[in-house]
C-alpha atoms as a PDB file:
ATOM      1  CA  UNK A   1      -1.765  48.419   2.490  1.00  0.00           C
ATOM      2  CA  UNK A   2       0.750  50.150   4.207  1.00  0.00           C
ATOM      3  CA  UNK A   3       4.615  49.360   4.245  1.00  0.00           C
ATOM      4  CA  UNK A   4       5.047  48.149   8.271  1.00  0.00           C
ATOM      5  CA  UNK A   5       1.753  45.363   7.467  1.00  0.00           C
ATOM      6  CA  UNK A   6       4.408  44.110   4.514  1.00  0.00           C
ATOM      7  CA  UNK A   7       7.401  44.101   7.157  1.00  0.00           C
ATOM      8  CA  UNK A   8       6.128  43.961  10.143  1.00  0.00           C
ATOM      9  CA  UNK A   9       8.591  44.276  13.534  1.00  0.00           C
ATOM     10  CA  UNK A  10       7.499  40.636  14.496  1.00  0.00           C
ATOM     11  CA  UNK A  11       5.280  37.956  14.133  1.00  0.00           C
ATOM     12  CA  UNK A  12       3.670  36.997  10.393  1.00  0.00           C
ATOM     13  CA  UNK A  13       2.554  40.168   8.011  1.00  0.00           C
ATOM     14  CA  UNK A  14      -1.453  40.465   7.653  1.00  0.00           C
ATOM     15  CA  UNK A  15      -2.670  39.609   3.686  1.00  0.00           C
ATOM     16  CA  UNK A  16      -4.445  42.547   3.483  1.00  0.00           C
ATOM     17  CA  UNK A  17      -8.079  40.434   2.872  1.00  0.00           C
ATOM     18  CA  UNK A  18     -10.668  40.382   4.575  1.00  0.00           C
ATOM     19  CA  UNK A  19     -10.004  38.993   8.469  1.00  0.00           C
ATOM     20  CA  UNK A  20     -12.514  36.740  10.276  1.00  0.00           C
ATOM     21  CA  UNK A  21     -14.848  35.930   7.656  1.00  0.00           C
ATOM     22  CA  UNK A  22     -16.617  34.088   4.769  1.00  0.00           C
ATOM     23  CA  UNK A  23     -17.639  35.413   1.412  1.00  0.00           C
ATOM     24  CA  UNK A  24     -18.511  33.787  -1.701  1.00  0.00           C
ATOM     25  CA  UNK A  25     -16.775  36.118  -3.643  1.00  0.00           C
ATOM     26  CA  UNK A  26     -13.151  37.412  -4.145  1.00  0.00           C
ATOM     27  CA  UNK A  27     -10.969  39.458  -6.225  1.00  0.00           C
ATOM     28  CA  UNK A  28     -12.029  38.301 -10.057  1.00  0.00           C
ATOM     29  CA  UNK A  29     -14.024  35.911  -8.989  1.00  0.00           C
ATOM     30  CA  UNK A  30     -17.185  37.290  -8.848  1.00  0.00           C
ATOM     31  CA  UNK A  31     -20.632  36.850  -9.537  1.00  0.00           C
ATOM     32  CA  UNK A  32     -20.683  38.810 -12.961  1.00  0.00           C
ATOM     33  CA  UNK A  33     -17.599  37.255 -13.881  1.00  0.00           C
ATOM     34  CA  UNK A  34     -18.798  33.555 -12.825  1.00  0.00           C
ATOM     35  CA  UNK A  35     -22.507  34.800 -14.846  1.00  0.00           C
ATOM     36  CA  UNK A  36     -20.477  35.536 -17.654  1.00  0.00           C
ATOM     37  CA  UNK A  37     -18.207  32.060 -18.029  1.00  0.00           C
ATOM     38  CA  UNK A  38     -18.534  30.498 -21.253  1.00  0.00           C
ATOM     39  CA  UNK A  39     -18.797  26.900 -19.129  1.00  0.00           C
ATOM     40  CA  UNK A  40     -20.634  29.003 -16.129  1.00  0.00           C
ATOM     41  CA  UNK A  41     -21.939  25.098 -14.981  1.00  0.00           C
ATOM     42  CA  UNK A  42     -17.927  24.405 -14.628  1.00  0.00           C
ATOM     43  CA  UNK A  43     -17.952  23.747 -11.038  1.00  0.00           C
ATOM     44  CA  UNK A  44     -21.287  22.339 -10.456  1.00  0.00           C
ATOM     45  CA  UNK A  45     -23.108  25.581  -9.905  1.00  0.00           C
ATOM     46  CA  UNK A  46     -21.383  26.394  -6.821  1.00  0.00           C
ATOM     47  CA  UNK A  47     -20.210  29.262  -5.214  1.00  0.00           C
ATOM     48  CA  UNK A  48     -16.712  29.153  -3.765  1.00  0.00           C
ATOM     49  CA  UNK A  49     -16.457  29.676  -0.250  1.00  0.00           C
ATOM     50  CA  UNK A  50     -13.101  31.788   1.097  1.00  0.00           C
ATOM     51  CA  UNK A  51     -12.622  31.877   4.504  1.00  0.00           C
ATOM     52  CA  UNK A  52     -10.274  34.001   6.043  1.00  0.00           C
ATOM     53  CA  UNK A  53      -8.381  33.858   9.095  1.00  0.00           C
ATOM     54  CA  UNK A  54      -7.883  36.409  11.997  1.00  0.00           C
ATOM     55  CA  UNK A  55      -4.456  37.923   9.769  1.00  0.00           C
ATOM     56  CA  UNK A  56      -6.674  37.352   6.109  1.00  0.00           C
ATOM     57  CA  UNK A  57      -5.085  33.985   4.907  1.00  0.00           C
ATOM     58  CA  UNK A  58      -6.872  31.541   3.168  1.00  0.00           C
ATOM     59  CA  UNK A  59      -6.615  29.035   5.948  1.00  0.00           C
ATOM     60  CA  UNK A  60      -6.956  27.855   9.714  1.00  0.00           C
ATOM     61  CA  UNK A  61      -5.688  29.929  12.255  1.00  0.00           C
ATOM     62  CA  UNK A  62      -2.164  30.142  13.000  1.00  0.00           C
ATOM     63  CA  UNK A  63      -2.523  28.409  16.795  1.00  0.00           C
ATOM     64  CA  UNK A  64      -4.647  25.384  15.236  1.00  0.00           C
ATOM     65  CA  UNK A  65      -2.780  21.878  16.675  1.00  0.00           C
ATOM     66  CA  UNK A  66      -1.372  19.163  14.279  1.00  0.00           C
ATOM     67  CA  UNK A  67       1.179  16.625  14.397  1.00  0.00           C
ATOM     68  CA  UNK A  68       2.556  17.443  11.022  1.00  0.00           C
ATOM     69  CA  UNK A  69       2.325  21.415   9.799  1.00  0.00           C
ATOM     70  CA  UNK A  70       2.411  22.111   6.339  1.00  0.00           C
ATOM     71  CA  UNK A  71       3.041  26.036   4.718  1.00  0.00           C
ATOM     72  CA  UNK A  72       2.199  26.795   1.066  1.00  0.00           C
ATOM     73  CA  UNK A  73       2.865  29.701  -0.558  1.00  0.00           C
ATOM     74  CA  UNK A  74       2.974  31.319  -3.502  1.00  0.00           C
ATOM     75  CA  UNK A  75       0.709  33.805  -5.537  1.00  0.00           C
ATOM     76  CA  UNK A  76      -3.315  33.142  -6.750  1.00  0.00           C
ATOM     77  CA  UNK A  77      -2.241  29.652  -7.537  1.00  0.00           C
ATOM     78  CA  UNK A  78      -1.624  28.895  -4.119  1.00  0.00           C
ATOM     79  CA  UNK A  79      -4.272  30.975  -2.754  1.00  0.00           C
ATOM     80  CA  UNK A  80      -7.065  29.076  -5.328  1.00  0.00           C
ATOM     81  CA  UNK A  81      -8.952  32.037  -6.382  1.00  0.00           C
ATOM     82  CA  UNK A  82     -11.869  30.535  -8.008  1.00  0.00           C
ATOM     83  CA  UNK A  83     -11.288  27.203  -6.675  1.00  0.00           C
ATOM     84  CA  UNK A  84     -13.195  24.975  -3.987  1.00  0.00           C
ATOM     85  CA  UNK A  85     -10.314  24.776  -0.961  1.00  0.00           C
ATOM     86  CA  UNK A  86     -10.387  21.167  -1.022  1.00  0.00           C
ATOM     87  CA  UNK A  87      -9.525  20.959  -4.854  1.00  0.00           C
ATOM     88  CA  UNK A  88      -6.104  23.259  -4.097  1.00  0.00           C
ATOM     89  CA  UNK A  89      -3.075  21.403  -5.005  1.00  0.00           C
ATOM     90  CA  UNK A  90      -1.651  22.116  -1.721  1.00  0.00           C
ATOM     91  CA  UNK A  91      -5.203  20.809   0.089  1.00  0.00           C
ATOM     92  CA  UNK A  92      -5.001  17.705  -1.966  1.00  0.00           C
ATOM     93  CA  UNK A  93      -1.282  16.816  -0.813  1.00  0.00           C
ATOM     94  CA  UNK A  94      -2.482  17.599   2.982  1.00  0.00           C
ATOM     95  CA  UNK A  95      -5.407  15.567   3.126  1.00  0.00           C
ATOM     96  CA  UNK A  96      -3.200  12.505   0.988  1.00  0.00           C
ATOM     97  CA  UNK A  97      -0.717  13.107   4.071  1.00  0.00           C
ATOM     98  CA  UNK A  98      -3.508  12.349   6.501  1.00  0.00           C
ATOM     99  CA  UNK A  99      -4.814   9.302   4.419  1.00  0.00           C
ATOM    100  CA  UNK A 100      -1.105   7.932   4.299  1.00  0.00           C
ATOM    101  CA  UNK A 101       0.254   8.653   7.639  1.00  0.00           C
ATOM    102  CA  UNK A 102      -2.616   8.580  10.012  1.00  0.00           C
ATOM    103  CA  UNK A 103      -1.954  11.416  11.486  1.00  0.00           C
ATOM    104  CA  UNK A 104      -3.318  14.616  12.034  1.00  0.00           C
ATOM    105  CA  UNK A 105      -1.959  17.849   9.577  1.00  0.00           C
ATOM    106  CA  UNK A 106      -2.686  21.508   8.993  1.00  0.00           C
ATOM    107  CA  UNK A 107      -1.770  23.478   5.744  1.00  0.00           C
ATOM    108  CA  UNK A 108      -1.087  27.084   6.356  1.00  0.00           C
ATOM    109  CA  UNK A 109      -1.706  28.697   2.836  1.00  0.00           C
ATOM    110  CA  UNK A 110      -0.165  31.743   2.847  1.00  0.00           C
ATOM    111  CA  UNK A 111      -1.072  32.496  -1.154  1.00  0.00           C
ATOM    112  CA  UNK A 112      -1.668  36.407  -2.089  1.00  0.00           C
ATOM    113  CA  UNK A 113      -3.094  36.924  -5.375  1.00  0.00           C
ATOM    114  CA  UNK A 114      -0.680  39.168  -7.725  1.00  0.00           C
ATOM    115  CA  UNK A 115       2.417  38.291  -5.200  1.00  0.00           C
ATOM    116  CA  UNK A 116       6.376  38.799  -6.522  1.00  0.00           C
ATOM    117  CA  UNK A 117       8.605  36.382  -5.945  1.00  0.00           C
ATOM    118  CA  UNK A 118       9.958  38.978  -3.703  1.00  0.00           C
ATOM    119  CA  UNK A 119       7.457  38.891  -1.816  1.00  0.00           C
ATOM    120  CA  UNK A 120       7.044  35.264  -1.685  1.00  0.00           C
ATOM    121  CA  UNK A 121      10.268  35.164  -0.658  1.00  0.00           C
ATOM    122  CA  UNK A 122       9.901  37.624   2.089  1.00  0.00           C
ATOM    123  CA  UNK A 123       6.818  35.816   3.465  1.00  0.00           C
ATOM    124  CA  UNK A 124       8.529  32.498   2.766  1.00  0.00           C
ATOM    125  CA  UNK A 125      11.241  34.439   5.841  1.00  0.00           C
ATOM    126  CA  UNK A 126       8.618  35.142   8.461  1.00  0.00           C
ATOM    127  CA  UNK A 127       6.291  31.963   8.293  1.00  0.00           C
ATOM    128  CA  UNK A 128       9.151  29.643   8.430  1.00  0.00           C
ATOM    129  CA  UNK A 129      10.462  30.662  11.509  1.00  0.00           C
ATOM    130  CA  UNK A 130       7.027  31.654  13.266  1.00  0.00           C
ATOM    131  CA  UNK A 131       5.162  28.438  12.528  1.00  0.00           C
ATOM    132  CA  UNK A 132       8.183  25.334  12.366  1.00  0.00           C
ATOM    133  CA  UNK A 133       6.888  23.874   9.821  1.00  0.00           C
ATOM    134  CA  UNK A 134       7.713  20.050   9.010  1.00  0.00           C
ATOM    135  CA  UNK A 135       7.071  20.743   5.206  1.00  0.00           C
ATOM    136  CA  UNK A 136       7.053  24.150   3.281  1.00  0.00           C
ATOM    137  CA  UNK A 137       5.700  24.083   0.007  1.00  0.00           C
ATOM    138  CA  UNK A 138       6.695  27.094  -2.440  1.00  0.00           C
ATOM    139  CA  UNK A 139       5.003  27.907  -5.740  1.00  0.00           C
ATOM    140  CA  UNK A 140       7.094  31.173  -7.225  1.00  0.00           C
ATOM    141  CA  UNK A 141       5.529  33.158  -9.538  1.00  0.00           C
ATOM    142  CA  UNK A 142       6.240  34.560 -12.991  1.00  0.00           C
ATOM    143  CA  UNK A 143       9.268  36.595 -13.131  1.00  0.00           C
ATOM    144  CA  UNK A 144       8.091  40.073 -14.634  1.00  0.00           C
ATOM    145  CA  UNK A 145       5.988  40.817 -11.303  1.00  0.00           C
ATOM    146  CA  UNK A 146       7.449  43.755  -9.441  1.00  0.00           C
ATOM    147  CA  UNK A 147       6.742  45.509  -5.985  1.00  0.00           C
ATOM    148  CA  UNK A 148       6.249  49.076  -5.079  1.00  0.00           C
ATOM    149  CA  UNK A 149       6.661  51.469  -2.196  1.00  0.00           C
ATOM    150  CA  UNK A 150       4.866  54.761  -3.102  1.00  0.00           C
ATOM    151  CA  UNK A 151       5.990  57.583  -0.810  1.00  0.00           C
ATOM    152  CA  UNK A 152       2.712  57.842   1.108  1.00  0.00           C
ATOM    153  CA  UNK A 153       4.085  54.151   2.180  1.00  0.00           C
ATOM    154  CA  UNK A 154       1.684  52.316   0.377  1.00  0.00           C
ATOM    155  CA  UNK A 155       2.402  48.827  -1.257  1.00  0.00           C
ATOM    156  CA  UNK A 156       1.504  48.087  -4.147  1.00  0.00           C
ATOM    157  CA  UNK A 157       2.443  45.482  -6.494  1.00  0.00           C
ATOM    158  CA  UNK A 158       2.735  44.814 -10.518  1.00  0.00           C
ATOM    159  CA  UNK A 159       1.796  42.252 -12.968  1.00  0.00           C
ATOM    160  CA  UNK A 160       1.355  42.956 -16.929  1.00  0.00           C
ATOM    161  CA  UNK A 161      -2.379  41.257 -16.850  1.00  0.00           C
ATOM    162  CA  UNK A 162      -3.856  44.206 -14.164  1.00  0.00           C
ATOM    163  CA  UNK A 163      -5.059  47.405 -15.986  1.00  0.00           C
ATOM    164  CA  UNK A 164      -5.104  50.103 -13.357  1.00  0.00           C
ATOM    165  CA  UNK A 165      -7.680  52.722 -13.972  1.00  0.00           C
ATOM    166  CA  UNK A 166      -6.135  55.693 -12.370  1.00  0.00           C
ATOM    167  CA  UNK A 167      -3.272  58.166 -13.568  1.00  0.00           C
ATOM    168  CA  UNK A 168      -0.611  57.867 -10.931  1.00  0.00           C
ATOM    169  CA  UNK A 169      -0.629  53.543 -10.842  1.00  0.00           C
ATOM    170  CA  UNK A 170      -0.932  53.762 -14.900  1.00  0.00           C
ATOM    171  CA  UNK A 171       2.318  55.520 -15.021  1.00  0.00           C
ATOM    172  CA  UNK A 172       4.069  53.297 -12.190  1.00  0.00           C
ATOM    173  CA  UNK A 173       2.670  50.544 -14.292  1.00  0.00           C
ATOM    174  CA  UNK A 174       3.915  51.882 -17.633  1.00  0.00           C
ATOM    175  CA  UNK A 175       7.672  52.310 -15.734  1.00  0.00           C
ATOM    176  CA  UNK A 176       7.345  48.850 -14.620  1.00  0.00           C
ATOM    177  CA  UNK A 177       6.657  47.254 -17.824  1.00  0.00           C
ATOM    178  CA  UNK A 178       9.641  48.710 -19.562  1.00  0.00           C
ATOM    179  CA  UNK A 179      11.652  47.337 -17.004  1.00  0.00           C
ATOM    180  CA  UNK A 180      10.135  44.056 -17.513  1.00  0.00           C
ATOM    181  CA  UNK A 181      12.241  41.636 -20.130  1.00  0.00           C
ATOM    182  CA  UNK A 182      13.589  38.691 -20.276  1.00  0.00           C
ATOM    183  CA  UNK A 183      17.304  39.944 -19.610  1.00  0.00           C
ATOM    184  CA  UNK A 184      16.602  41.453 -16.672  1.00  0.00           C
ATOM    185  CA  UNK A 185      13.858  39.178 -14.931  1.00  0.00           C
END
């Protein structure tokens, strides 16, 4: 992903997913990974469903009508990676809205898997103002996860659990994690 999709001149950034589609699959949640569970029957059998809108979030478009708008965001907690959208935390307190309000609502989820709280923070900026939400919802992540601007202008970001694979992101990574400590996170 380039640098201007992270900062874009206007409007909300893209996610950088997939745009305009369905899959059963995403990012570690896959089908060797769900064939190789230890509870693999966990969620009934079922294949999770993503479905991305036109800019690759996890939700309905950004035009969809409601009386009350909702915006969650965070990192793969928010986004539900593995996870049914209904059973979301953020998809539970939206439809409990609906039930106790009787009215109609939309949740905007604008989780990205490995996000900083930089960049939560930065995407926190943009759909705030954009959308007018009547209630925002943030989940920040842990504090050791770091962003990265390579010279080519490519974004990239850090988090202890991901094992990159080739040389150049192994050393980033290996920078990154001795800057990681609790006195300076």
């Amino acid at each position: 992903m380039k640098l201007q999709d992270v900062l874009p001149v206007s409007g909300l950034p893209r996610s950088g997913y997939l745009e305009r589609c369905a899959t059963p699959w995403f990012g570690f949640d896959s089908e060797e990974n769900y064939r190789n569970r230890k509870e693999p029957e966990s969620n009934g059998g079922q294949n999770v469903s993503y479905r991305f809108n036109s800019l690759g979030y996890r939700c309905p478009e950004f035009d969809t009508e409601a009386l009350l708008r909702v915006v969650s965001i965070g990192c793969s907690y928010v986004f539900g990676e593995g996870l049914p959208q209904e059973v979301l935390f953020h998809e539970r307190f939206a439809a409990r809205l609906r039930t106790e309000v009787s009215k109609s609502v939309v949740n905007w989820n604008f989780g990205i898997a490995g996000a900083s709280n930089d960049g939560i923070a930065r995407l926190l900026s943009r759909a705030v103002p954009a959308l007018n939400p009547d209630i925002v919802m943030v989940n920040f992540t842990h504090t050791a996860r770091r962003e990265y601007i390579t010279a080519a202008g490519e974004w990239m970001t850090y988090s202890r659990g991901r094992k990159p694979t080739d040389r150049i992101t192994k050393e980033i990574f290996r920078h990154f994690a001795a800057l990681s400590s609790s006195a300076d996170n």
